[in-house]
PDB file of N, CA and C in Angstrom:
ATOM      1  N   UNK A   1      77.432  31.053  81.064  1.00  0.00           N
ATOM      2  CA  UNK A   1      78.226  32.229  80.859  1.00  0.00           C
ATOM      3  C   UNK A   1      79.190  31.976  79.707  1.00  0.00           C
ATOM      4  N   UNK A   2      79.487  32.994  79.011  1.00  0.00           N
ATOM      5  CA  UNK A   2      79.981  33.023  78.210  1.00  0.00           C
ATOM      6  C   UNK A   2      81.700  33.416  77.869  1.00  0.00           C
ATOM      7  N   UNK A   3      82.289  32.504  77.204  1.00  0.00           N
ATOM      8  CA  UNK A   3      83.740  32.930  77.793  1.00  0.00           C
ATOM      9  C   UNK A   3      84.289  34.044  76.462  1.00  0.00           C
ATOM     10  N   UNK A   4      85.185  34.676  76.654  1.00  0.00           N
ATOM     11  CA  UNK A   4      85.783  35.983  75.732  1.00  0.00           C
ATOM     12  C   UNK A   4      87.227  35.871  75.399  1.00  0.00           C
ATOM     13  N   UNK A   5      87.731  35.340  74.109  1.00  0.00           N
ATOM     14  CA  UNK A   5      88.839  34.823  73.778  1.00  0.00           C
ATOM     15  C   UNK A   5      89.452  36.422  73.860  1.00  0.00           C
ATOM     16  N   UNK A   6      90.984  35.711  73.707  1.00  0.00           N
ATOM     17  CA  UNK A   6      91.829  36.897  73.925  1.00  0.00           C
ATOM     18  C   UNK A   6      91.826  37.627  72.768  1.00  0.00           C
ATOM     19  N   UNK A   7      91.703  37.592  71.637  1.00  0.00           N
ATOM     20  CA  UNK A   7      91.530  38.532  70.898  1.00  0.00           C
ATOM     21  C   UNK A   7      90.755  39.357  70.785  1.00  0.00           C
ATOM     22  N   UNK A   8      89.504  39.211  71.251  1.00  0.00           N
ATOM     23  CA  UNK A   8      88.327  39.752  71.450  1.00  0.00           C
ATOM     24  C   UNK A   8      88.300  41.038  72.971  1.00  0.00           C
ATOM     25  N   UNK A   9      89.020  40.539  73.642  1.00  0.00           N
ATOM     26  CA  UNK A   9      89.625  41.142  74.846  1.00  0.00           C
ATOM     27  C   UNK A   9      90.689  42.518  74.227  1.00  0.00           C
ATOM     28  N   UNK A  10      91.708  42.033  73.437  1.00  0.00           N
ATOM     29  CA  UNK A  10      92.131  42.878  72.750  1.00  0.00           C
ATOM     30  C   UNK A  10      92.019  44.145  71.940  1.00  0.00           C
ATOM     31  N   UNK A  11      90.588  43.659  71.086  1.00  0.00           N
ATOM     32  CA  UNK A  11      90.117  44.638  70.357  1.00  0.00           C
ATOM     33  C   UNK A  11      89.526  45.878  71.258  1.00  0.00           C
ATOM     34  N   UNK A  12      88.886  45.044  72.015  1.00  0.00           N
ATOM     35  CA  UNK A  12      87.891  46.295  72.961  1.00  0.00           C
ATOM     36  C   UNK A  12      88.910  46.945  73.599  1.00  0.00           C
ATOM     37  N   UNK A  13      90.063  46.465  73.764  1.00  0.00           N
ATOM     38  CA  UNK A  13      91.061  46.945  74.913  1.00  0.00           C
ATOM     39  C   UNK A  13      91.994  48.328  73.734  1.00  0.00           C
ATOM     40  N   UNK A  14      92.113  47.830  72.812  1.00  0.00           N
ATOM     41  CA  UNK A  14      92.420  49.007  71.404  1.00  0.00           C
ATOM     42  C   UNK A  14      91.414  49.625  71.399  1.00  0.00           C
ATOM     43  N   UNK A  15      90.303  49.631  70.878  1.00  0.00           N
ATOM     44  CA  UNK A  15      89.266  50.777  71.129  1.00  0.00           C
ATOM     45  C   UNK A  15      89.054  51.749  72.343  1.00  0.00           C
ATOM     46  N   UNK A  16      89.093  50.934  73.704  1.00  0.00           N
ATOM     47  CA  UNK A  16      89.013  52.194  74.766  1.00  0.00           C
ATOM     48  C   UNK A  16      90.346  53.012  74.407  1.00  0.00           C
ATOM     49  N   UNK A  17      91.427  52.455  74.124  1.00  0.00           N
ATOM     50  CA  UNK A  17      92.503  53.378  74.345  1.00  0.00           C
ATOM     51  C   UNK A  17      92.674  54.128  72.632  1.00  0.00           C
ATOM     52  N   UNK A  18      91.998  53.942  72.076  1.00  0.00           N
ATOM     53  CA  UNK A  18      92.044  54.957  70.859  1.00  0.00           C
ATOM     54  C   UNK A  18      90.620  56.043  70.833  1.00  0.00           C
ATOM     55  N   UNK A  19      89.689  56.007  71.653  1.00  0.00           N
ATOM     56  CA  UNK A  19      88.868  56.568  71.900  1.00  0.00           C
ATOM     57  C   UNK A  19      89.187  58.248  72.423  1.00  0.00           C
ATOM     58  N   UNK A  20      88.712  59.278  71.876  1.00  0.00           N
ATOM     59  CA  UNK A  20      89.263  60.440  71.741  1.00  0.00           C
ATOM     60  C   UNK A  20      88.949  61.204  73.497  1.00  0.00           C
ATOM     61  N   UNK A  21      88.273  60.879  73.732  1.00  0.00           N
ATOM     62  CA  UNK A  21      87.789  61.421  75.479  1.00  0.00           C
ATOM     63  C   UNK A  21      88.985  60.614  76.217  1.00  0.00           C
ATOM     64  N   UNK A  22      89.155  59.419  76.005  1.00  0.00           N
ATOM     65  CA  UNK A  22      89.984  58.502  76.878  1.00  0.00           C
ATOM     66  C   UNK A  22      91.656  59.553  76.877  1.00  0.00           C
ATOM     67  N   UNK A  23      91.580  59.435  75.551  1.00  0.00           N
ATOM     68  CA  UNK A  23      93.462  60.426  75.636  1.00  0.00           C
ATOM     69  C   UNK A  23      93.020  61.515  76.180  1.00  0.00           C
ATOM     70  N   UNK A  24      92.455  62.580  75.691  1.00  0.00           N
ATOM     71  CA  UNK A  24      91.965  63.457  76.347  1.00  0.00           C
ATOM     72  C   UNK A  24      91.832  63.788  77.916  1.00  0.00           C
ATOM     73  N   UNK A  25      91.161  62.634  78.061  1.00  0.00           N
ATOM     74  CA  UNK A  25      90.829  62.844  80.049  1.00  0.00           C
ATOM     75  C   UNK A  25      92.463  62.385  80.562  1.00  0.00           C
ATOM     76  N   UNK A  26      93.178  61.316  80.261  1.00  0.00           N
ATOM     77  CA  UNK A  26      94.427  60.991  80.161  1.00  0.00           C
ATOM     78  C   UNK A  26      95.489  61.866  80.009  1.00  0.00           C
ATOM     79  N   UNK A  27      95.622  62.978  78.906  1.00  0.00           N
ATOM     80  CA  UNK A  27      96.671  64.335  79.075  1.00  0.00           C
ATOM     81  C   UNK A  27      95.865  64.898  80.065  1.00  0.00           C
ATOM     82  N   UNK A  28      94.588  65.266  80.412  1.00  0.00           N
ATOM     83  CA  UNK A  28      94.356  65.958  81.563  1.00  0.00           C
ATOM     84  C   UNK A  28      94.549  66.163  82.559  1.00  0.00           C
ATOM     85  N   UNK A  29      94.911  64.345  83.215  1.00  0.00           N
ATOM     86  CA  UNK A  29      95.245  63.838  84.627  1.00  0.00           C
ATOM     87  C   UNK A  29      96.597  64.412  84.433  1.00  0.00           C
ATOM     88  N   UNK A  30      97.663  63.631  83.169  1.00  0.00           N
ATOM     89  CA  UNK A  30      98.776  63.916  83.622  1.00  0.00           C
ATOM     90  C   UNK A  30      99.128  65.228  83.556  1.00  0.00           C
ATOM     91  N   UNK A  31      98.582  66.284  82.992  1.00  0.00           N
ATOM     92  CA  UNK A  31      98.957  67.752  83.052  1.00  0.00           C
ATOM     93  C   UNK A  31      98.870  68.290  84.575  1.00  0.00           C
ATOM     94  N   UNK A  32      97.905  67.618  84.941  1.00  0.00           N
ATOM     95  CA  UNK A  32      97.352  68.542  86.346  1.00  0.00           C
ATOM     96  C   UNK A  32      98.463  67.626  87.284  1.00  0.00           C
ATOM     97  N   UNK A  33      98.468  66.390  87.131  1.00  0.00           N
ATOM     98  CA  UNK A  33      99.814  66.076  88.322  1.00  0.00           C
ATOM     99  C   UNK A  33     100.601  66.286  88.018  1.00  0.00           C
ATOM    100  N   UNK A  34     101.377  66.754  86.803  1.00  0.00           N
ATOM    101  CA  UNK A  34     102.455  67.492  86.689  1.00  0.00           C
ATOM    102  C   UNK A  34     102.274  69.429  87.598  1.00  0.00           C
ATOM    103  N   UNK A  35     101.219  69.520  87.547  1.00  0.00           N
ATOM    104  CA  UNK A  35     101.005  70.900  88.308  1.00  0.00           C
ATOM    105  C   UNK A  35     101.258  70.606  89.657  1.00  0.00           C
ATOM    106  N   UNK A  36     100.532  70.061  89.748  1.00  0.00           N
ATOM    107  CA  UNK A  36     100.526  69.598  91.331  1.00  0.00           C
ATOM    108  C   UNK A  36     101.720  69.324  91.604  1.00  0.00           C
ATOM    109  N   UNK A  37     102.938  68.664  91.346  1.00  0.00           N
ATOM    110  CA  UNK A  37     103.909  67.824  91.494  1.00  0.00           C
ATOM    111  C   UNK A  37     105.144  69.486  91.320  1.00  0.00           C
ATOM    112  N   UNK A  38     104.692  70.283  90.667  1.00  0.00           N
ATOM    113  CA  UNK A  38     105.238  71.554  90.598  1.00  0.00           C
ATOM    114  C   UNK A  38     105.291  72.597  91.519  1.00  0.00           C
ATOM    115  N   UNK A  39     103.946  72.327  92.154  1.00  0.00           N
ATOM    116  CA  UNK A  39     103.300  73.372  92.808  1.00  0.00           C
ATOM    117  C   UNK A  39     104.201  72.865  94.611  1.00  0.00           C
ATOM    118  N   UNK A  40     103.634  71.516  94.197  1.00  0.00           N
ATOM    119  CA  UNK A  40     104.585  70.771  95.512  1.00  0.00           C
ATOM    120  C   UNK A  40     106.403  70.920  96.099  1.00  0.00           C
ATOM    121  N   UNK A  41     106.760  70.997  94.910  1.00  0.00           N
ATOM    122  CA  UNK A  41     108.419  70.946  95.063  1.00  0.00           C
ATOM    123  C   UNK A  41     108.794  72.437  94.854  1.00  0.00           C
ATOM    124  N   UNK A  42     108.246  73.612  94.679  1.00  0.00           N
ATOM    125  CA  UNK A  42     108.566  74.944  94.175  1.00  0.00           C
ATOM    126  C   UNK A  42     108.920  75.581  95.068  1.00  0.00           C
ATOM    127  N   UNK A  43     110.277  76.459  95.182  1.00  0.00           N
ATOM    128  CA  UNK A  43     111.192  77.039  95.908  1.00  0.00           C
ATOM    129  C   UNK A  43     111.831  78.003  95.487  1.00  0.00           C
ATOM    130  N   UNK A  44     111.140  79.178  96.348  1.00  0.00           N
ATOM    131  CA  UNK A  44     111.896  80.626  95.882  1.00  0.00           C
ATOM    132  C   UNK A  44     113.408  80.350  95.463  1.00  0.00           C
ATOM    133  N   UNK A  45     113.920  80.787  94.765  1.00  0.00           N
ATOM    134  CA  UNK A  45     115.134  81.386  94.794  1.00  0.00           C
ATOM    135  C   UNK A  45     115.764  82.143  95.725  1.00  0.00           C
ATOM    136  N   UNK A  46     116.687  81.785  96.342  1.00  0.00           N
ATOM    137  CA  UNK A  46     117.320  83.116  96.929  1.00  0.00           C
ATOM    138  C   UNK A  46     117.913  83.894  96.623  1.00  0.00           C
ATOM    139  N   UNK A  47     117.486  85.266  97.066  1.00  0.00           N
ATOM    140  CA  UNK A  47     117.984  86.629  96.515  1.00  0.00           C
ATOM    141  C   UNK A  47     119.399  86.531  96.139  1.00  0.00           C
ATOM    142  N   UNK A  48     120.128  86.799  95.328  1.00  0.00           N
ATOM    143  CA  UNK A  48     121.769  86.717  94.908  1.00  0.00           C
ATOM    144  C   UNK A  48     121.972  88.226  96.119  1.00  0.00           C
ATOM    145  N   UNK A  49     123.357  87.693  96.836  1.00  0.00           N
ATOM    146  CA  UNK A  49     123.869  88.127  97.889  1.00  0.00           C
ATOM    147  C   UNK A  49     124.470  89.397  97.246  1.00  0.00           C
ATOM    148  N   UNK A  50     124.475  90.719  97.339  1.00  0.00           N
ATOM    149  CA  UNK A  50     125.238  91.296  96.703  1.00  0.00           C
ATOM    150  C   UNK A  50     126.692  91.712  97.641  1.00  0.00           C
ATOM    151  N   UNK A  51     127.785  91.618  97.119  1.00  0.00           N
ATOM    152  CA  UNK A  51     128.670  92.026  97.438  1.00  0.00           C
ATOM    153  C   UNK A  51     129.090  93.489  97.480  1.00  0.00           C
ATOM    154  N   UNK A  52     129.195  94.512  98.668  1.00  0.00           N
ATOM    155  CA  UNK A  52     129.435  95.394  98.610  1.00  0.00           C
ATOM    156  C   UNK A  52     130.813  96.533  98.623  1.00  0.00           C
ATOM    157  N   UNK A  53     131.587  96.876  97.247  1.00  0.00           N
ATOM    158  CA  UNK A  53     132.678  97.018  97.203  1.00  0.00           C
ATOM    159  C   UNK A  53     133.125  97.912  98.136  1.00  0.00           C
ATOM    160  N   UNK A  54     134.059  97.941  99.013  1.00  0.00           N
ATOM    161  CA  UNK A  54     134.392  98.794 100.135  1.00  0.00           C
ATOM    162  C   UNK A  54     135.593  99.266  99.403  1.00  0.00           C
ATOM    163  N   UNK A  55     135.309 100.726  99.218  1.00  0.00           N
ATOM    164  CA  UNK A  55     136.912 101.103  99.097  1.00  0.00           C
ATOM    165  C   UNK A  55     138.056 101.528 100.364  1.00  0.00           C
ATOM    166  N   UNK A  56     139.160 101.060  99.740  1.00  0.00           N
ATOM    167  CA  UNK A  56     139.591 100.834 101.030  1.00  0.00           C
ATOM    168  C   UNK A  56     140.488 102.589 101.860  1.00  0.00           C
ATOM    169  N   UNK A  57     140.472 102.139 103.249  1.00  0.00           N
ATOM    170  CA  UNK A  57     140.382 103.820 103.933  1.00  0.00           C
ATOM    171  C   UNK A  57     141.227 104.602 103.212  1.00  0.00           C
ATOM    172  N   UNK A  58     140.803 105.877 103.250  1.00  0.00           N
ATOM    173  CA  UNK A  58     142.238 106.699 102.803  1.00  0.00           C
ATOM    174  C   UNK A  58     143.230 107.043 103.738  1.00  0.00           C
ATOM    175  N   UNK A  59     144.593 107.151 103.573  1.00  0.00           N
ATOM    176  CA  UNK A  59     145.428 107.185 104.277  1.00  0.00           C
ATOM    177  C   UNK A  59     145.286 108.328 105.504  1.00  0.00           C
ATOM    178  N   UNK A  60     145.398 108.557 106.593  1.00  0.00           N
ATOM    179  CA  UNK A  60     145.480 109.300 107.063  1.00  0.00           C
ATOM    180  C   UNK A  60     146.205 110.620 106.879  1.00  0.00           C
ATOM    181  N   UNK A  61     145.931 111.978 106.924  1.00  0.00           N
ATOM    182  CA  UNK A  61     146.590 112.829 106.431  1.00  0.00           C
ATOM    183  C   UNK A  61     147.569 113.328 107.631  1.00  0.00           C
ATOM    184  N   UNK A  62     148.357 113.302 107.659  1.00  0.00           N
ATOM    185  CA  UNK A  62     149.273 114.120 108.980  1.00  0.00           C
ATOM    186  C   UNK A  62     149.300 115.667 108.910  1.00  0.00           C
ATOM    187  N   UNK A  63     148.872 115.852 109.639  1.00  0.00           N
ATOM    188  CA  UNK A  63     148.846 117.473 110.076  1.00  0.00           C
ATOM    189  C   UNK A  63     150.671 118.132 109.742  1.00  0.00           C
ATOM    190  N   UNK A  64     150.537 118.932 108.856  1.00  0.00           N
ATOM    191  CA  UNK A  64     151.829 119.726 108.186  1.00  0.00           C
ATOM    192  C   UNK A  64     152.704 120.499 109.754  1.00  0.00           C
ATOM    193  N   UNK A  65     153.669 120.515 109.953  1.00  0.00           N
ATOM    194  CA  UNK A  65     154.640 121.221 111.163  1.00  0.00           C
ATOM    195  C   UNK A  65     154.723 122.362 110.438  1.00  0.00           C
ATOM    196  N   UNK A  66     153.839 123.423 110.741  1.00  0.00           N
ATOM    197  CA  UNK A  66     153.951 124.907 110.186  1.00  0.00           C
ATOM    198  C   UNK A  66     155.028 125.413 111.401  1.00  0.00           C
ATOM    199  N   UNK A  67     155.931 126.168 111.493  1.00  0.00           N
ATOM    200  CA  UNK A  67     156.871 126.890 111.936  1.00  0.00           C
ATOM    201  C   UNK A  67     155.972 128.263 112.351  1.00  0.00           C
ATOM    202  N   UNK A  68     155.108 128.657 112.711  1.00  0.00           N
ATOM    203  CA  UNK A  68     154.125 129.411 112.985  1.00  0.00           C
ATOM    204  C   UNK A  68     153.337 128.571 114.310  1.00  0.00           C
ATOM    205  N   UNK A  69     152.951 127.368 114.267  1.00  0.00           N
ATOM    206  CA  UNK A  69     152.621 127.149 115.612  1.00  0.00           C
ATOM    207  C   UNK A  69     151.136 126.403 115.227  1.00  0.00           C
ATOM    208  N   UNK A  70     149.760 126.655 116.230  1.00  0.00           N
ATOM    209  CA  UNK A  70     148.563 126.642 116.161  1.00  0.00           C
ATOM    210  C   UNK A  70     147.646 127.631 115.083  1.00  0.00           C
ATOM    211  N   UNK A  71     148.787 128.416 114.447  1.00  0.00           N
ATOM    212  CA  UNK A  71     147.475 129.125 113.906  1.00  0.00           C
ATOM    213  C   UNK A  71     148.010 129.329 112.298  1.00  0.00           C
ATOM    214  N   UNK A  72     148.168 128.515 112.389  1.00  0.00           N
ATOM    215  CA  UNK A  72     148.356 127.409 110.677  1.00  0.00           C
ATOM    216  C   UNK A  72     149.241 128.323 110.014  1.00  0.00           C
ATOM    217  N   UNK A  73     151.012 128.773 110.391  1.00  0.00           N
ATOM    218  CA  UNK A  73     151.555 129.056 110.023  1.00  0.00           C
ATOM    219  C   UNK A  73     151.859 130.654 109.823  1.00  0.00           C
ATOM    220  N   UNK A  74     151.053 131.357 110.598  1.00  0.00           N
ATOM    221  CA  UNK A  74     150.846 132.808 110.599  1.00  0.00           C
ATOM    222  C   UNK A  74     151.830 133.413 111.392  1.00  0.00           C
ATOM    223  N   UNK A  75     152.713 134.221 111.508  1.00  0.00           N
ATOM    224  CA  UNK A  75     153.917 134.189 112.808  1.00  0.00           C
ATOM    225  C   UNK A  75     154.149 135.640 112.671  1.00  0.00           C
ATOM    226  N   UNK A  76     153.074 136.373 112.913  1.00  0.00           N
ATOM    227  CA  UNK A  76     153.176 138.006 113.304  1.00  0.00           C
ATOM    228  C   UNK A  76     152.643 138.217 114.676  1.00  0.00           C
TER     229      UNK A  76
END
């Protein structure tokens, strides 16, 4: 058997990784586990609460003391 100096180990080891399918299939994986890894952790938003401005009561009106009585000041 034949032994394979390290440089020789090297070269082939530069060629697979400059090889155009190799990057290729390589952004592929990592695109899709970046999906996946997206798809995994993804969480609605919750609706923003709206605050609803209440205006505040109007004063109560007090009924006027007509000098006429019950029949809203009429006194014939």
């Amino acid at each position: 058997m034949g032994s394979v100096s390290l440089g020789e180990v090297f070269a082939v080891f530069g060629k697979v990784v400059t090889n155009q399918y190799v990057i290729i299939a390589t952004v592929g994986v990592v695109l899709f586990f970046n999906f996946v890894s997206y798809v995994q952790h993804y969480r609605k938003k919750p609706p923003k609460v709206r605050t609803v401005r209440t205006t505040a009561p109007a004063p109560e009106k007090k009924p006027e003391e007509n000098a006429g009585g019950e029949n809203g000041g009429d006194s014939k």
